[in-house]
PDB file of N, CA and C in Angstrom:
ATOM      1  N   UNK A   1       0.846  -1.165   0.000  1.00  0.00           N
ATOM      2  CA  UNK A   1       0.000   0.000   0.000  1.00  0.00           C
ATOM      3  C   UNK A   1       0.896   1.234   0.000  1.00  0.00           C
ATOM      4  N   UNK A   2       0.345   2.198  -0.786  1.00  0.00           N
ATOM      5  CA  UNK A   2       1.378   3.481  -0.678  1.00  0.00           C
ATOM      6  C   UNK A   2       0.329   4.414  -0.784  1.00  0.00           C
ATOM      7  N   UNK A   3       0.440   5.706  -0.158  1.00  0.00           N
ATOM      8  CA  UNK A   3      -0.454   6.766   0.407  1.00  0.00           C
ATOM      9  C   UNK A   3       0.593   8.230  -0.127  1.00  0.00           C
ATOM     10  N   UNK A   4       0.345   8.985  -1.073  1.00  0.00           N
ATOM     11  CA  UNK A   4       0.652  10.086  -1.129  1.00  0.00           C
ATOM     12  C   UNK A   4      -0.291  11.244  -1.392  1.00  0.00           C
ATOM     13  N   UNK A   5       0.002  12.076  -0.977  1.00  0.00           N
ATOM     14  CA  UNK A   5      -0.169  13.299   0.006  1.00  0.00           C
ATOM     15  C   UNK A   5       0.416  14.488  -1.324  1.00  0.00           C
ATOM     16  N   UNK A   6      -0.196  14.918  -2.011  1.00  0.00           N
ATOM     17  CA  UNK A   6       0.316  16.031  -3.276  1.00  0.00           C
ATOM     18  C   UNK A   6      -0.364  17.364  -3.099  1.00  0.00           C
ATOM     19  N   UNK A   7       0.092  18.669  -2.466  1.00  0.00           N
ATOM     20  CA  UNK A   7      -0.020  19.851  -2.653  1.00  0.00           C
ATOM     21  C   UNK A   7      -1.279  19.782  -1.593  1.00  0.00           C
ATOM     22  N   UNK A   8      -1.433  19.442  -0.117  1.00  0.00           N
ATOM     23  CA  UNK A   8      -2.582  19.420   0.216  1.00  0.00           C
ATOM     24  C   UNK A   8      -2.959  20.731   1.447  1.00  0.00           C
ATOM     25  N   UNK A   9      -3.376  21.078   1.076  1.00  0.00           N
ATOM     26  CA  UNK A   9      -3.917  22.357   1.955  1.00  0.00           C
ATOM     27  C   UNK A   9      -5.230  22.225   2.186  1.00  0.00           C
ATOM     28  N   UNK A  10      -5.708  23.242   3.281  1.00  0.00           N
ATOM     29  CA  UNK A  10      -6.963  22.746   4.145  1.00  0.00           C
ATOM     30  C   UNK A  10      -6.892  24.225   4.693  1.00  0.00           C
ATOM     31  N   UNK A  11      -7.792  24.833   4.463  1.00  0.00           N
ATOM     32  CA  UNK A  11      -7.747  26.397   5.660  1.00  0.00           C
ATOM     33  C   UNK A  11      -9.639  26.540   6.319  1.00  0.00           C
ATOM     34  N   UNK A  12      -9.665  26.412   7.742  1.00  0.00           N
ATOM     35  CA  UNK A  12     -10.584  27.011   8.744  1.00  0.00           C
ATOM     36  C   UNK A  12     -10.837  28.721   8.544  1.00  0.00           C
ATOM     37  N   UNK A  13     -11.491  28.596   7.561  1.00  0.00           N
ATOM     38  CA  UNK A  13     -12.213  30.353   7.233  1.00  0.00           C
ATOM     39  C   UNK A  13     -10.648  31.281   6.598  1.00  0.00           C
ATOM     40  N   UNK A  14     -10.125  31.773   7.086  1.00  0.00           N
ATOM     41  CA  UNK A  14      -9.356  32.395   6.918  1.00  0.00           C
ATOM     42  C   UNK A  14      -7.834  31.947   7.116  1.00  0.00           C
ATOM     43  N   UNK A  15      -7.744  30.662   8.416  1.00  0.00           N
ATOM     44  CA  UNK A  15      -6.904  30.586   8.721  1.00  0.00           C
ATOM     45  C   UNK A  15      -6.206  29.253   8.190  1.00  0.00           C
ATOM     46  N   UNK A  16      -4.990  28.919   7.556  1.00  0.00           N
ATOM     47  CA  UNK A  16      -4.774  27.947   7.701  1.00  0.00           C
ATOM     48  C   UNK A  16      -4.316  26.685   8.358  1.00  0.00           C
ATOM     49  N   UNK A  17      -5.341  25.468   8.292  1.00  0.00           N
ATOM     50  CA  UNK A  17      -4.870  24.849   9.050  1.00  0.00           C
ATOM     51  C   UNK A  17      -3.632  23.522   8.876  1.00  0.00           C
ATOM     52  N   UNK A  18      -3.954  23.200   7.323  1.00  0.00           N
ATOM     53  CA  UNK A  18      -2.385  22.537   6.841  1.00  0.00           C
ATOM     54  C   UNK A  18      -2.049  22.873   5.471  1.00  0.00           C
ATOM     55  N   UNK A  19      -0.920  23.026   5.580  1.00  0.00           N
ATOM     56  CA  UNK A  19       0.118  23.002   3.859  1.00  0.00           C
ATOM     57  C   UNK A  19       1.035  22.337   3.940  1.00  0.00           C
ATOM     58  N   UNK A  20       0.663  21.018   2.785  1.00  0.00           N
ATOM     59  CA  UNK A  20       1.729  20.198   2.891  1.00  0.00           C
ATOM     60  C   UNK A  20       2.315  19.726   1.409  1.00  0.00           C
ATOM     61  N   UNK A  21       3.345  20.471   1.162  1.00  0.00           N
ATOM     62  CA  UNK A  21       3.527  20.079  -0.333  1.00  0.00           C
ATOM     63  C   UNK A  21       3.580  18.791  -1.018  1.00  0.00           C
ATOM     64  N   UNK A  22       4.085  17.505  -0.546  1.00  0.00           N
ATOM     65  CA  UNK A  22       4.201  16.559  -0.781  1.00  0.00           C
ATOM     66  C   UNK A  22       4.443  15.677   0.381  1.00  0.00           C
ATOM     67  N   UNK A  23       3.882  14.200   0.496  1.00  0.00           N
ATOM     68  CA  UNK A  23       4.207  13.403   1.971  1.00  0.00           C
ATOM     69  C   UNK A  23       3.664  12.073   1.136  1.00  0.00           C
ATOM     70  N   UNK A  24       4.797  10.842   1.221  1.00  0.00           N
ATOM     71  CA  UNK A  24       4.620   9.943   0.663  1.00  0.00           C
ATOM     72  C   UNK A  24       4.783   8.953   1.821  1.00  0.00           C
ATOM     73  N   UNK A  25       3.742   7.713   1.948  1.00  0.00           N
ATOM     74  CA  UNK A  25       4.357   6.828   3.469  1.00  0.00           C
ATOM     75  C   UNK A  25       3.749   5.520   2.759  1.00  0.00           C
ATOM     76  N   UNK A  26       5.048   4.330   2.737  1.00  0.00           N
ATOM     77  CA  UNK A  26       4.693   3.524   2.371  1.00  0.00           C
ATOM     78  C   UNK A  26       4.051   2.457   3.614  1.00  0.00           C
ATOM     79  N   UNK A  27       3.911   1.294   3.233  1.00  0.00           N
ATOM     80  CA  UNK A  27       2.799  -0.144   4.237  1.00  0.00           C
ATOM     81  C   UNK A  27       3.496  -0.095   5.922  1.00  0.00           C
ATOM     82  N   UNK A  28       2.895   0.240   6.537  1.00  0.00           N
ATOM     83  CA  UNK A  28       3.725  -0.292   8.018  1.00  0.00           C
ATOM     84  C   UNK A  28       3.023   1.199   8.541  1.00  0.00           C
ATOM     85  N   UNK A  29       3.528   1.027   9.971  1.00  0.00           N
ATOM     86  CA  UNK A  29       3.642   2.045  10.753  1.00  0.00           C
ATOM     87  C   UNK A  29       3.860   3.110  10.865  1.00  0.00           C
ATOM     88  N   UNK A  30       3.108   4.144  11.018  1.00  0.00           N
ATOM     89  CA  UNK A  30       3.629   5.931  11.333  1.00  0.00           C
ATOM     90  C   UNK A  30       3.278   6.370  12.146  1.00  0.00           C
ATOM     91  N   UNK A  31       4.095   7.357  12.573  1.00  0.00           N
ATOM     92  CA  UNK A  31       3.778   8.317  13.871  1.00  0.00           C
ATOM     93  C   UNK A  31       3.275   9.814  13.536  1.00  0.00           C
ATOM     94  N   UNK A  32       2.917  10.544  13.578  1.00  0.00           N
ATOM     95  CA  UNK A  32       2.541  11.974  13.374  1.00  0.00           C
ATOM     96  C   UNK A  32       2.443  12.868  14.515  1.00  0.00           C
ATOM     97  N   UNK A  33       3.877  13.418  14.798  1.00  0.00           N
ATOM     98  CA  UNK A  33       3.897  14.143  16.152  1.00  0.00           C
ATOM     99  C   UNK A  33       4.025  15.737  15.508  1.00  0.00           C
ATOM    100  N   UNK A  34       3.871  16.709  16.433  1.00  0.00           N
ATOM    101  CA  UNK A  34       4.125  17.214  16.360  1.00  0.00           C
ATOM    102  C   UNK A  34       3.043  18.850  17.372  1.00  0.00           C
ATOM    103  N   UNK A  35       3.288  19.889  17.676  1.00  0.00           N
ATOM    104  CA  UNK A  35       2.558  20.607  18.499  1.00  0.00           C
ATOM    105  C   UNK A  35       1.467  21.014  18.560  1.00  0.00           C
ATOM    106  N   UNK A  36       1.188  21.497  19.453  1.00  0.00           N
ATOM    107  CA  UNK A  36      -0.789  21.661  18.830  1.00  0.00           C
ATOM    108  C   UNK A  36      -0.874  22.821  18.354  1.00  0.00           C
ATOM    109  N   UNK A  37      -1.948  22.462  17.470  1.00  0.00           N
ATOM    110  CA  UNK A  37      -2.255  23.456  16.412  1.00  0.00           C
ATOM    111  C   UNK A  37      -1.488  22.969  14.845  1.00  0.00           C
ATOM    112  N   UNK A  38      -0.510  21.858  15.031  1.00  0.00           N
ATOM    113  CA  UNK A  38       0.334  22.018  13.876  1.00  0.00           C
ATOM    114  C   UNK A  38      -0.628  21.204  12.611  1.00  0.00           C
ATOM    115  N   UNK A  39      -1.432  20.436  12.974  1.00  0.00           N
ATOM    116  CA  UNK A  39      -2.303  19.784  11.521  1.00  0.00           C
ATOM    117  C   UNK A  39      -2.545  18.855  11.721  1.00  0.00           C
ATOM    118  N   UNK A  40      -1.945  18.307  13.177  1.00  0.00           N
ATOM    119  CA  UNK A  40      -2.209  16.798  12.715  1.00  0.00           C
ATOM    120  C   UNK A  40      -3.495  15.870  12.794  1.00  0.00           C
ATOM    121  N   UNK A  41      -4.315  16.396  13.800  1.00  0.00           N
ATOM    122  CA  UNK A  41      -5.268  15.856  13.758  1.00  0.00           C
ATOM    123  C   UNK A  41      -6.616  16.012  12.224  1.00  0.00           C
ATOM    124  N   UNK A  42      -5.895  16.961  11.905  1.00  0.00           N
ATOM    125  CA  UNK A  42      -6.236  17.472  10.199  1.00  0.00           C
ATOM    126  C   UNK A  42      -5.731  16.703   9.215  1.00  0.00           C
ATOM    127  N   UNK A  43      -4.609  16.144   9.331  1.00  0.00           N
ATOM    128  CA  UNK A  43      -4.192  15.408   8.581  1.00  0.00           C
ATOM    129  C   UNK A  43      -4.743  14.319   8.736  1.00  0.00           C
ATOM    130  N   UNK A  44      -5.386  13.629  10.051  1.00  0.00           N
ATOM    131  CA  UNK A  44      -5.538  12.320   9.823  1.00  0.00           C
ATOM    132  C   UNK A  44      -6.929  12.287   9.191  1.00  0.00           C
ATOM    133  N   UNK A  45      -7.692  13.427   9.682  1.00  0.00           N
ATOM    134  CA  UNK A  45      -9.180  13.716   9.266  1.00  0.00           C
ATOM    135  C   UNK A  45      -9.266  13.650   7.686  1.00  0.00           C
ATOM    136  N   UNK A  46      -8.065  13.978   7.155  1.00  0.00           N
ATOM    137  CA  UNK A  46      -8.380  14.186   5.617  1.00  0.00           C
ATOM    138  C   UNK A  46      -7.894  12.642   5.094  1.00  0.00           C
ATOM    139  N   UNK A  47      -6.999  11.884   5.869  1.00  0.00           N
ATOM    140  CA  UNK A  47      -6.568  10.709   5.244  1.00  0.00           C
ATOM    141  C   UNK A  47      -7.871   9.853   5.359  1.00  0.00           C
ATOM    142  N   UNK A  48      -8.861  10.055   6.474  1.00  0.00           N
ATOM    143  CA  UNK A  48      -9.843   9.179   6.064  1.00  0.00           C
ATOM    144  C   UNK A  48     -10.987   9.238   6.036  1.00  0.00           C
ATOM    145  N   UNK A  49     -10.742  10.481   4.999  1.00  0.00           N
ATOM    146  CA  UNK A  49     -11.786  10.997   4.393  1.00  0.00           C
ATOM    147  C   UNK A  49     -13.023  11.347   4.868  1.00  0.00           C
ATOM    148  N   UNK A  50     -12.910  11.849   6.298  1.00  0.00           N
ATOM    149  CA  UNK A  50     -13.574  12.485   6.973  1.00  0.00           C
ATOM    150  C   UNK A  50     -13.706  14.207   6.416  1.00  0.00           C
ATOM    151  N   UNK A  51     -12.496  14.766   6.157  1.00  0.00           N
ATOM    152  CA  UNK A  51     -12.357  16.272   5.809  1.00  0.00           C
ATOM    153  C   UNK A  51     -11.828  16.082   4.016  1.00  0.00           C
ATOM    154  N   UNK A  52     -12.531  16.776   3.671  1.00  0.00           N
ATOM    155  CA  UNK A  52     -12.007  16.601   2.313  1.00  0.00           C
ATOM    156  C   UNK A  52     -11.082  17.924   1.989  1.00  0.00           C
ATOM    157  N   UNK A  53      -9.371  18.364   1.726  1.00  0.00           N
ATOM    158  CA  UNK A  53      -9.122  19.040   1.230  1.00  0.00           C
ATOM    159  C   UNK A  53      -9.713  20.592   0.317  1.00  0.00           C
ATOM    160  N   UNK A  54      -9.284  21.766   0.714  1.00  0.00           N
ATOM    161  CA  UNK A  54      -9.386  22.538  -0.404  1.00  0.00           C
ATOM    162  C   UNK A  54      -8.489  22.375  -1.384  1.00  0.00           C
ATOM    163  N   UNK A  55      -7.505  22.005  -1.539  1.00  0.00           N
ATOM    164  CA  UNK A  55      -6.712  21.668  -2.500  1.00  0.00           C
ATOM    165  C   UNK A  55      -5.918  20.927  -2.532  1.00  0.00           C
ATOM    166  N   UNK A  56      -5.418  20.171  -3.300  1.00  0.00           N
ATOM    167  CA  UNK A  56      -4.380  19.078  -3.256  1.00  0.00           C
ATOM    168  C   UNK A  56      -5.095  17.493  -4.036  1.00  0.00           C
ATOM    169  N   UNK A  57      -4.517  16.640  -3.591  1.00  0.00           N
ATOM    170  CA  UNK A  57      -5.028  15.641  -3.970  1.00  0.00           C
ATOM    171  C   UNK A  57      -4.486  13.823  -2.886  1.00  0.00           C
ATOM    172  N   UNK A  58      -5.331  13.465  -2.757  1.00  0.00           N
ATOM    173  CA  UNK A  58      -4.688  11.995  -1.762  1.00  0.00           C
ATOM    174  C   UNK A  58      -4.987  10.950  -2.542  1.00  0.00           C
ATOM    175  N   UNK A  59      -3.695  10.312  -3.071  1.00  0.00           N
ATOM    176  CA  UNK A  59      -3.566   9.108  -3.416  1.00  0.00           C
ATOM    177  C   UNK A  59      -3.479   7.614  -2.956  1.00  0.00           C
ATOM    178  N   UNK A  60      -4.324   6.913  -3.121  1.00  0.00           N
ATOM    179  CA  UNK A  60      -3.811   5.866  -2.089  1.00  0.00           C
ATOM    180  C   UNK A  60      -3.908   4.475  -3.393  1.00  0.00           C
ATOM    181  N   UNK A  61      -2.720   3.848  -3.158  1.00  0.00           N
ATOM    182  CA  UNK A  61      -2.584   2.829  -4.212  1.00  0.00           C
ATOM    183  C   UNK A  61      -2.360   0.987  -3.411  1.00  0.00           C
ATOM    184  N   UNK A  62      -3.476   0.613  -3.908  1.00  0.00           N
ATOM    185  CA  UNK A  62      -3.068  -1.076  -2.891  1.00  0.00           C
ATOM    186  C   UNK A  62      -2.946  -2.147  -3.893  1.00  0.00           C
ATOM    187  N   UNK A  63      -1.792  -2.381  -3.699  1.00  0.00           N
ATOM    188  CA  UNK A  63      -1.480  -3.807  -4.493  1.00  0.00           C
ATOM    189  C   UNK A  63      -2.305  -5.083  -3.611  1.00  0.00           C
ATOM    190  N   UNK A  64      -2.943  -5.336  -5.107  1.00  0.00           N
ATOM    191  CA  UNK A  64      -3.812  -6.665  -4.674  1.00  0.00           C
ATOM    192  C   UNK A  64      -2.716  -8.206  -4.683  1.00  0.00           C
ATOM    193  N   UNK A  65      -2.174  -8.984  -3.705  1.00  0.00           N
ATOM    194  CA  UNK A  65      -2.088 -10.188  -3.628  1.00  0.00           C
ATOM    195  C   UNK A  65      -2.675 -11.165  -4.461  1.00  0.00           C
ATOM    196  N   UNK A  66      -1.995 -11.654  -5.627  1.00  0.00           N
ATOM    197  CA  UNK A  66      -2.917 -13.059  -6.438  1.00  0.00           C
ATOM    198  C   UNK A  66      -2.736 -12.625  -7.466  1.00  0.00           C
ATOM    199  N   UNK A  67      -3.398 -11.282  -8.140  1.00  0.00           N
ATOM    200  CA  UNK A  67      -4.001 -11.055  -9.305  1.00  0.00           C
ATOM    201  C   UNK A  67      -2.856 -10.113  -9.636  1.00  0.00           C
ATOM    202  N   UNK A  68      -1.639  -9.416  -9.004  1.00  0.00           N
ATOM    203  CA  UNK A  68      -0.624  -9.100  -9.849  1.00  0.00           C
ATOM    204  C   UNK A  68      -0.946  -7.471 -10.441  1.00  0.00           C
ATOM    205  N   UNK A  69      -1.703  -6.755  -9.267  1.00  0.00           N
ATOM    206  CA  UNK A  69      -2.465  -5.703 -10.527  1.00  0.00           C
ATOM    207  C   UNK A  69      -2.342  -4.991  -8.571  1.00  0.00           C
ATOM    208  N   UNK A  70      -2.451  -3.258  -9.568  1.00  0.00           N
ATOM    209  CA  UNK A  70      -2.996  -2.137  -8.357  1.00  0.00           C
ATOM    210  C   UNK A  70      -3.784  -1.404  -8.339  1.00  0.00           C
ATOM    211  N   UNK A  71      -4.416  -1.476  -6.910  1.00  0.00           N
ATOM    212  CA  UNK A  71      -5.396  -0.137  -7.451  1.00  0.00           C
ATOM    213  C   UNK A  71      -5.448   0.975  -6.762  1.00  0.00           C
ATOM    214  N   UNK A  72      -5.470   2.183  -7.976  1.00  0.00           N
ATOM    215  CA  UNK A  72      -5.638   4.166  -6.955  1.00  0.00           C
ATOM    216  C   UNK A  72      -7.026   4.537  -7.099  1.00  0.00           C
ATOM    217  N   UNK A  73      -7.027   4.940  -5.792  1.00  0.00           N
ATOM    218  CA  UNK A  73      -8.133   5.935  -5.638  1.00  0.00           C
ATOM    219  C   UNK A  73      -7.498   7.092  -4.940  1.00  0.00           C
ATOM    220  N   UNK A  74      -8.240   8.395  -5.972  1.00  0.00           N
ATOM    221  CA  UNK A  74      -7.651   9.301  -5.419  1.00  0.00           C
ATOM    222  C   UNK A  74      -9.037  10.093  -5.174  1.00  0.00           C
ATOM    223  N   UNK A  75      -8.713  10.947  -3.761  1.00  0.00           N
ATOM    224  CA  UNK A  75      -9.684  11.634  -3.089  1.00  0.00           C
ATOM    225  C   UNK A  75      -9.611  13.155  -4.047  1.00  0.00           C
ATOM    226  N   UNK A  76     -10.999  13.964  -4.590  1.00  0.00           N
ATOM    227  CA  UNK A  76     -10.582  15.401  -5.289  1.00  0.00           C
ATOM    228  C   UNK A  76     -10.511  16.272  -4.324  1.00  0.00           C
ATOM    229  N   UNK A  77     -10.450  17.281  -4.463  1.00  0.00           N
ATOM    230  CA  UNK A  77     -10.704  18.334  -3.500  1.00  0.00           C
ATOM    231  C   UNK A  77     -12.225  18.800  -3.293  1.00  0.00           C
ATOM    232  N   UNK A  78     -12.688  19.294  -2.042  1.00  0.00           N
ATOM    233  CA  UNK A  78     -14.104  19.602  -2.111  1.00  0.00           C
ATOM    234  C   UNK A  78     -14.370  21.326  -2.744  1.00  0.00           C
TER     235      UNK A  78
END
């Protein structure tokens, strides 16, 4: 499975709440630290597709086991 993250921004009225130019994380484990206020709980909101982006785009690609083939779905912006 591979998950990338292309040009994704998200702004609360005026303010923004993430800009992230690019973030690629392949199969396994991640951590997402960082201070409050910094996005992260925004970030996870948009990875599952709870918050949909103002701009950018989320890719997520899963290689199927057996059949030798992958598949993307990518989230648009709202």
């Amino acid at each position: 499975m591979n998950l990338v993250l292309d040009h994704l921004r998200l702004n609360y009225g005026a303010n923004p709440a993430l800009d992230l130019p690019r973030l690629t994380l392949d199969a396994g484990a991640t951590a997402v630290l960082g201070p409050n206020g910094s996005g992260k709980s925004t970030l996870l909101r948009m990875v599952a597709t709870v918050a949909g982006p103002n701009s950018g785009e989320i890719h997520l690609a899963v290689f199927q086991a057996g059949c030798g083939s992958t598949n993307t779905w990518t989230m648009p912006p709202r």
